[in-house]
N, C-alpha and C. Protein backbone atom coordinates (compact mmCIF):
# COMPACT_ATOMS: atom_id res chain seq x y z
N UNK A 1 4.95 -20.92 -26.21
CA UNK A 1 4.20 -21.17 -24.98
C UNK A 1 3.64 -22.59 -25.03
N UNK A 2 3.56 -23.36 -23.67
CA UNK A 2 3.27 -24.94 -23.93
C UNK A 2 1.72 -24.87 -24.09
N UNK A 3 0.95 -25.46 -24.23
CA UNK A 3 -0.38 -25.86 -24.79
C UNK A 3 -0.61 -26.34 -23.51
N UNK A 4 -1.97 -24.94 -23.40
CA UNK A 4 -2.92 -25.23 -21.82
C UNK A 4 -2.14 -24.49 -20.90
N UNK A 5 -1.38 -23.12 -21.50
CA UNK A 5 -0.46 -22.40 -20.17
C UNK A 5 -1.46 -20.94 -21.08
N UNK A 6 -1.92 -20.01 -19.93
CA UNK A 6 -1.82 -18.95 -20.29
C UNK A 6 -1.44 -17.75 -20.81
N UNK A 7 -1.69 -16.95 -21.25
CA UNK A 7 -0.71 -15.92 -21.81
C UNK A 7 -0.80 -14.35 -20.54
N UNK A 8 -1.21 -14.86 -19.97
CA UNK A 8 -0.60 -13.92 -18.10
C UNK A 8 -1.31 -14.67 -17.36
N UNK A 9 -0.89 -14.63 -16.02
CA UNK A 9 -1.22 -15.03 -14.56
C UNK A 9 -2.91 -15.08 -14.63
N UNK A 10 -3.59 -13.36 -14.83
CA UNK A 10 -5.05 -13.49 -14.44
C UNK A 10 -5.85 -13.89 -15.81
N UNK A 11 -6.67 -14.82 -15.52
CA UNK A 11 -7.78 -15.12 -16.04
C UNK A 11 -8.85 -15.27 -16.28
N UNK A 12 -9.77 -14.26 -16.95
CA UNK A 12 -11.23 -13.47 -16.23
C UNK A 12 -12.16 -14.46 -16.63
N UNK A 13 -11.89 -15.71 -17.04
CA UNK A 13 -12.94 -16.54 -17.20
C UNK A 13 -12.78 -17.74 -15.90
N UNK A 14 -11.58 -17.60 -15.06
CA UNK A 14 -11.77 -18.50 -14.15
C UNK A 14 -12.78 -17.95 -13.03
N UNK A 15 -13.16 -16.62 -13.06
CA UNK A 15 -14.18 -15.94 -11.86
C UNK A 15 -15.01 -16.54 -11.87
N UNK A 16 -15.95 -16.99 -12.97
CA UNK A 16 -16.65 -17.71 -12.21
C UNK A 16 -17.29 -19.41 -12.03
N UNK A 17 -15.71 -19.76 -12.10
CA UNK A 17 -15.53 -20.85 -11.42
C UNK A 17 -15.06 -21.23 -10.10
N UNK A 18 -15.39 -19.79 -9.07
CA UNK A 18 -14.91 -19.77 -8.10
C UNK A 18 -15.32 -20.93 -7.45
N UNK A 19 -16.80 -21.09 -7.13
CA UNK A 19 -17.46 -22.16 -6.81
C UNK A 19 -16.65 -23.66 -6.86
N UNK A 20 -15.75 -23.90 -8.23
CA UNK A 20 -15.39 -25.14 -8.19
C UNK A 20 -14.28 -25.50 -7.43
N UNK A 21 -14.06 -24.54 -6.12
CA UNK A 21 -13.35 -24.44 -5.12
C UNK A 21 -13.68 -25.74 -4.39
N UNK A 22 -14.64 -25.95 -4.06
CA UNK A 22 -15.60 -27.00 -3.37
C UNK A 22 -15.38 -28.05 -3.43
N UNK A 23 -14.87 -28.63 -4.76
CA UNK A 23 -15.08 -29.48 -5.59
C UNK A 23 -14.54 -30.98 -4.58
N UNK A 24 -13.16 -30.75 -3.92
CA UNK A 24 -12.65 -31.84 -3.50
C UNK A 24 -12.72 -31.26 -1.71
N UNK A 25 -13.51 -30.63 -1.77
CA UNK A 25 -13.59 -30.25 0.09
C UNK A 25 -15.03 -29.48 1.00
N UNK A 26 -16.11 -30.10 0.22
CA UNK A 26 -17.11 -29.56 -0.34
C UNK A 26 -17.77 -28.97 1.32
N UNK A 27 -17.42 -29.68 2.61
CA UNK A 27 -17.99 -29.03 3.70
C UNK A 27 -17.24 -27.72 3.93
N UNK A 28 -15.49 -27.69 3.76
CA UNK A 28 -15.33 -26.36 3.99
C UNK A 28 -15.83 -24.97 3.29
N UNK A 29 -16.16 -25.71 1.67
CA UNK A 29 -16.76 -24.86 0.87
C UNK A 29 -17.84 -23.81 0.68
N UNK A 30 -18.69 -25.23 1.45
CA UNK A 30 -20.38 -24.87 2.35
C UNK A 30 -20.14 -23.83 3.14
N UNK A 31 -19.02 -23.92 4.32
CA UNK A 31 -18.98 -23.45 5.79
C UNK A 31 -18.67 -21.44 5.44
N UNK A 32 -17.63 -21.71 4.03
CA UNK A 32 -17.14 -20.61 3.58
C UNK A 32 -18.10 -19.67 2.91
N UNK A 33 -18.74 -20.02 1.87
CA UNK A 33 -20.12 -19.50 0.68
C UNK A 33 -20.72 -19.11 1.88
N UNK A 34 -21.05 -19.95 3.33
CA UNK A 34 -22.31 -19.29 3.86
C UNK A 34 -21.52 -18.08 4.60
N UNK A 35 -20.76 -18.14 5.10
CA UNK A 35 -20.10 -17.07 5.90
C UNK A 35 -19.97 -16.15 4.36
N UNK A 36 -19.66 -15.88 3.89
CA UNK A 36 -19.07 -14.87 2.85
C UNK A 36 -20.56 -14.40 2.18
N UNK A 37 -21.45 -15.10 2.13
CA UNK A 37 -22.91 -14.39 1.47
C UNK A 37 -23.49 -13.95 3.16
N UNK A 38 -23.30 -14.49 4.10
CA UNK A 38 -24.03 -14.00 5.16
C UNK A 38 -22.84 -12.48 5.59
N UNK A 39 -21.83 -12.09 5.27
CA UNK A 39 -21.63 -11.02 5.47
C UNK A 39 -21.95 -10.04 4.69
N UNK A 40 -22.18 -10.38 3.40
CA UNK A 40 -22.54 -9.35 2.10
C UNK A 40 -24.05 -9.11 2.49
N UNK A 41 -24.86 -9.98 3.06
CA UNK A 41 -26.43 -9.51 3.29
C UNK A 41 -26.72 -8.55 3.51
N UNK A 42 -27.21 -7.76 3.38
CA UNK A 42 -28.20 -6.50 4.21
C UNK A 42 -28.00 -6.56 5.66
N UNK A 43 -27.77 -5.41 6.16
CA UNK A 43 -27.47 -5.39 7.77
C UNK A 43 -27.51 -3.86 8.35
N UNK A 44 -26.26 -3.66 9.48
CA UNK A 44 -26.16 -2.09 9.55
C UNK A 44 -25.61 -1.90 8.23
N UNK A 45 -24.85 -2.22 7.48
CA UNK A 45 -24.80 -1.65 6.13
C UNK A 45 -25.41 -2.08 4.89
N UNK A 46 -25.47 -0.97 3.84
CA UNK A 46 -26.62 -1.55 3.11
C UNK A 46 -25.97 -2.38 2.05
N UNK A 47 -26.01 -3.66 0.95
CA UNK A 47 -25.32 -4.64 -0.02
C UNK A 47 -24.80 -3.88 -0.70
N UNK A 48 -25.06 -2.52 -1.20
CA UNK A 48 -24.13 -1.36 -1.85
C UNK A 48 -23.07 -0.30 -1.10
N UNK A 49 -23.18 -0.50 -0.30
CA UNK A 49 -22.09 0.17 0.89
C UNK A 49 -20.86 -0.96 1.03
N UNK A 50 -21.43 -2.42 1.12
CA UNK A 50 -20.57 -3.05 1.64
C UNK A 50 -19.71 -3.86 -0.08
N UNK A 51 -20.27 -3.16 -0.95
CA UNK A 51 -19.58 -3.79 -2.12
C UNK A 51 -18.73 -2.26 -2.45
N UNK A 52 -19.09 -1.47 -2.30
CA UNK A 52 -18.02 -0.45 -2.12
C UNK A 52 -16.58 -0.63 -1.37
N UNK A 53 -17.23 -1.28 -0.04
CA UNK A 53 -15.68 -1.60 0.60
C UNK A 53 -15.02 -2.98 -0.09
N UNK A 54 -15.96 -3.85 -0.23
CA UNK A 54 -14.89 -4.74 -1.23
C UNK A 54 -14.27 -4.12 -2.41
N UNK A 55 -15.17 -3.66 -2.66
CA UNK A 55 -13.91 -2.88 -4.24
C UNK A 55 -13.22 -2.36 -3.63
N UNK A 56 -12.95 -1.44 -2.99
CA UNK A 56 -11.57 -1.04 -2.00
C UNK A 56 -10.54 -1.94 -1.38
N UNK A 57 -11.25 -2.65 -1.29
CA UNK A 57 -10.08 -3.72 -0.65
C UNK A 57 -9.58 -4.74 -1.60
N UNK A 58 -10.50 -4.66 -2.69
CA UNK A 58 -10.23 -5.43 -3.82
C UNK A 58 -8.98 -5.09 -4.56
N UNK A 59 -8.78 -3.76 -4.26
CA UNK A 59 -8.04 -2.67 -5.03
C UNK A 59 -6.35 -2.89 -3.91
N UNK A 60 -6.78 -2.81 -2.19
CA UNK A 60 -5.69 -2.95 -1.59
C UNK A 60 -5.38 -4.18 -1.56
N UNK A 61 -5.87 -5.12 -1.66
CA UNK A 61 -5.13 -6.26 -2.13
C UNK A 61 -4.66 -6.93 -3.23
N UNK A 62 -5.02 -5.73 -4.35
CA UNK A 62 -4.74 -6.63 -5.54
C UNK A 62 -5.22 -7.84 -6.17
N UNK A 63 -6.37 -7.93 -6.33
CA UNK A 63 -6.83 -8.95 -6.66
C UNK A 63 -7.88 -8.63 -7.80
N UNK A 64 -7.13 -9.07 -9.18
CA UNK A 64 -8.22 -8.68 -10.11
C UNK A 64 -9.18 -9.44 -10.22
N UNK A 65 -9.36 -10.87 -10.04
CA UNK A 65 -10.75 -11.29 -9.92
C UNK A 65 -11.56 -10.59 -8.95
N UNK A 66 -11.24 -10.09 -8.10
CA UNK A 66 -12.18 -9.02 -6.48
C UNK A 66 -12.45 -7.52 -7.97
N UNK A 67 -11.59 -7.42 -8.44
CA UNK A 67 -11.91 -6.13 -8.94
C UNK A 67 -13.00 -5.94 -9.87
N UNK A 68 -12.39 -6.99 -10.68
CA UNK A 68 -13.53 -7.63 -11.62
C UNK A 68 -15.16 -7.76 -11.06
N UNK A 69 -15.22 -8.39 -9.84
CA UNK A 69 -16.30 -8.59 -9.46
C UNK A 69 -16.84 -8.45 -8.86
N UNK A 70 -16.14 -6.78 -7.90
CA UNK A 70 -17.01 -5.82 -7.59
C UNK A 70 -17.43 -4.34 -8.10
N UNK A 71 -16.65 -4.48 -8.95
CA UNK A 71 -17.06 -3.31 -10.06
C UNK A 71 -18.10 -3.70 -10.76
N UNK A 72 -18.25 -4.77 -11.12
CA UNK A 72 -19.73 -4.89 -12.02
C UNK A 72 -21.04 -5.48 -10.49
N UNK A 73 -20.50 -5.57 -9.53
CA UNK A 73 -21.40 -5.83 -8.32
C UNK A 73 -22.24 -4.23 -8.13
N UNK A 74 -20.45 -3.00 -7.78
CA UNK A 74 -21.15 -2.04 -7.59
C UNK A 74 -21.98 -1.68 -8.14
N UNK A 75 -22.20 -1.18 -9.11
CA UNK A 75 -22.69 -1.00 -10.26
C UNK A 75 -23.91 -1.45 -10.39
N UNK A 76 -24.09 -2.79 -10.11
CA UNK A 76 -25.53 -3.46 -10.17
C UNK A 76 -26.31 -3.07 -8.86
N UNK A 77 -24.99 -2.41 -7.25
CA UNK A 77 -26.19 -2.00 -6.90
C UNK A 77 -26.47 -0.58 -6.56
N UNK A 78 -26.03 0.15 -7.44
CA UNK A 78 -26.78 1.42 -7.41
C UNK A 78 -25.21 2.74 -7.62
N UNK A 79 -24.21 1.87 -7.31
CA UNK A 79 -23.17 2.66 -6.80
C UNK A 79 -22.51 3.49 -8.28
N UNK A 80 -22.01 4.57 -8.66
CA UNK A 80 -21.45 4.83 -9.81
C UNK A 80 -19.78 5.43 -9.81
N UNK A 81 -19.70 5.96 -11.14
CA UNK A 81 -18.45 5.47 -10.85
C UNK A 81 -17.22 6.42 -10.04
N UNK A 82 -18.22 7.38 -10.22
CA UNK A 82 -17.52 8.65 -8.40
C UNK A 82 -17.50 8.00 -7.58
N UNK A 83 -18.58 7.10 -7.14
CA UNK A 83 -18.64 6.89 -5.77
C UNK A 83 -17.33 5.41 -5.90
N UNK A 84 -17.43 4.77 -6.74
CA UNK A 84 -16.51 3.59 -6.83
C UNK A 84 -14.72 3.98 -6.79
N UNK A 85 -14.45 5.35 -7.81
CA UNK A 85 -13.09 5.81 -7.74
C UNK A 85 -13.02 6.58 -6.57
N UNK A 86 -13.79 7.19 -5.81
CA UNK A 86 -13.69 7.77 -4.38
C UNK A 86 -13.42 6.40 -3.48
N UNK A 87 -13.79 5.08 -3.70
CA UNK A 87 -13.73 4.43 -2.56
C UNK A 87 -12.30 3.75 -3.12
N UNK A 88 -11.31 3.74 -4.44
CA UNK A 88 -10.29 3.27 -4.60
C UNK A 88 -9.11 4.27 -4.21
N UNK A 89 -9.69 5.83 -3.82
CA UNK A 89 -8.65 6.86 -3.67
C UNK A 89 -8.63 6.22 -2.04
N UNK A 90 -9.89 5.87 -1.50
CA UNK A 90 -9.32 5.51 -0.13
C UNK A 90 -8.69 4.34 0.02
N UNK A 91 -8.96 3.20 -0.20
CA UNK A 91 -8.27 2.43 0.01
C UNK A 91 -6.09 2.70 -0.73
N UNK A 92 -6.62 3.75 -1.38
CA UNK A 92 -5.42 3.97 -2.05
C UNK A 92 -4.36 5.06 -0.63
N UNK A 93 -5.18 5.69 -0.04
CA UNK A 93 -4.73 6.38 1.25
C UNK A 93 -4.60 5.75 2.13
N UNK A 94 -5.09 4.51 2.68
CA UNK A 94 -4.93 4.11 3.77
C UNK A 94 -3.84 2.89 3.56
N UNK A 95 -3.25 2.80 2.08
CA UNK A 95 -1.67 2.00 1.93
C UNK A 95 -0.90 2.60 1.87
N UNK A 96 -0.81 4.00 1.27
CA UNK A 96 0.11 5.07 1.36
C UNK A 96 0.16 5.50 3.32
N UNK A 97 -0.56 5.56 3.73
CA UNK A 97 -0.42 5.78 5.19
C UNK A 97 0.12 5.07 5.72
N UNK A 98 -0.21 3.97 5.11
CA UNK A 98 0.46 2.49 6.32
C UNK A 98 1.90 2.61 6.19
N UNK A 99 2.21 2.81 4.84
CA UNK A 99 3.48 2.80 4.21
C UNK A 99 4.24 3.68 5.17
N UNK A 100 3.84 5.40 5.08
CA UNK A 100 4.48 6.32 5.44
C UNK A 100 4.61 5.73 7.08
N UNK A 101 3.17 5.38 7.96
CA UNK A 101 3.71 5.00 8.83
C UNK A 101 4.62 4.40 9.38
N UNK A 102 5.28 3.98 8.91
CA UNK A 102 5.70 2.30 8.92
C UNK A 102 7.34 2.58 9.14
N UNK A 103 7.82 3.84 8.73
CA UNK A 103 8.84 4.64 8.39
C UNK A 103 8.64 5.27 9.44
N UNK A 104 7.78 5.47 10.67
CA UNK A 104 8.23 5.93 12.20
C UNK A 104 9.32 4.65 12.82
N UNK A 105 9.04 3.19 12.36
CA UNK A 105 9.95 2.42 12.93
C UNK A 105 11.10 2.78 12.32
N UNK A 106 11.48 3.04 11.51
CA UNK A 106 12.84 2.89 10.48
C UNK A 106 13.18 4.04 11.39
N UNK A 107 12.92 5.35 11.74
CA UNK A 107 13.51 6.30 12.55
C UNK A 107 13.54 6.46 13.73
N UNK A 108 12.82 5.09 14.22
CA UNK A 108 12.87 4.51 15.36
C UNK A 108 14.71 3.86 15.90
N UNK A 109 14.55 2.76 14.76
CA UNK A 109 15.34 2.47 14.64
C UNK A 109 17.10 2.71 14.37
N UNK A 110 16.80 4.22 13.39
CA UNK A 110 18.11 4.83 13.27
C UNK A 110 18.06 5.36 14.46
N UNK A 111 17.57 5.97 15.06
CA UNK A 111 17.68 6.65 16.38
C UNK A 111 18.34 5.52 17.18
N UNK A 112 17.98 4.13 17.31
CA UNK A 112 18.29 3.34 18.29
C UNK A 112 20.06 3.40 17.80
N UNK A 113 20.28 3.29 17.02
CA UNK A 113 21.99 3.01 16.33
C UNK A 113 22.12 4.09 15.95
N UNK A 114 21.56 5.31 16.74
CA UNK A 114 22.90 6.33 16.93
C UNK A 114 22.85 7.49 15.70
N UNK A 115 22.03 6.88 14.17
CA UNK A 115 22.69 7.44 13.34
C UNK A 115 21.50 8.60 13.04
């Protein structure tokens, strides 16, 4: 392996250097951090409700830095780990759904050609 290449793709020490996103574009950076902490705030939902759905979505998108860092989010705010694997069975249902849905076009489609 060449020197300064990883030994896989994810790397749990770049999380939190997310910030050094900024680095060469620092107003979009600003514009982004505030939008992304002003949706996590307290609102109609509570900062532990809404880190529940990021871990879910963390999970449907695949993203182990998201996973990484809302599992130890949930966690910090109150959430455990029923309530965290209940919210990965859903996000885990609503890709299996999409999926299955998705397969009304395909028999859409054979229908259109007859077969």
């Amino acid at each position: 392996m060449e020197s300064g290449t990883h030994a896989h793709y994810y790397n749990a020490h770049d999380l939190p250097r997310f910030g050094e996103m900024g680095k060469d574009a620092p107003h979009l950076a600003e514009k982004f951090f505030a939008w992304y902490n002003a949706v996590f705030a307290e609102g109609a939902l509570s900062e532990r409700e809404k880190s529940l759905i990021a871990l879910a979505v963390a999970h449907a998108v695949q993203c182990p830095y998201c996973i990484d860092a809302y599992s130890s989010d949930c966690l910090q705010k109150g959430a455990d780990t029923e309530q965290m694997t209940e919210a990965v069975h859903v996000a885990a249902a609503i890709r299996g759904g999409a999926s299955l849905v998705h397969g009304i076009q395909m028999r859409n489609r054979a229908e259109e050609l007859g077969m």
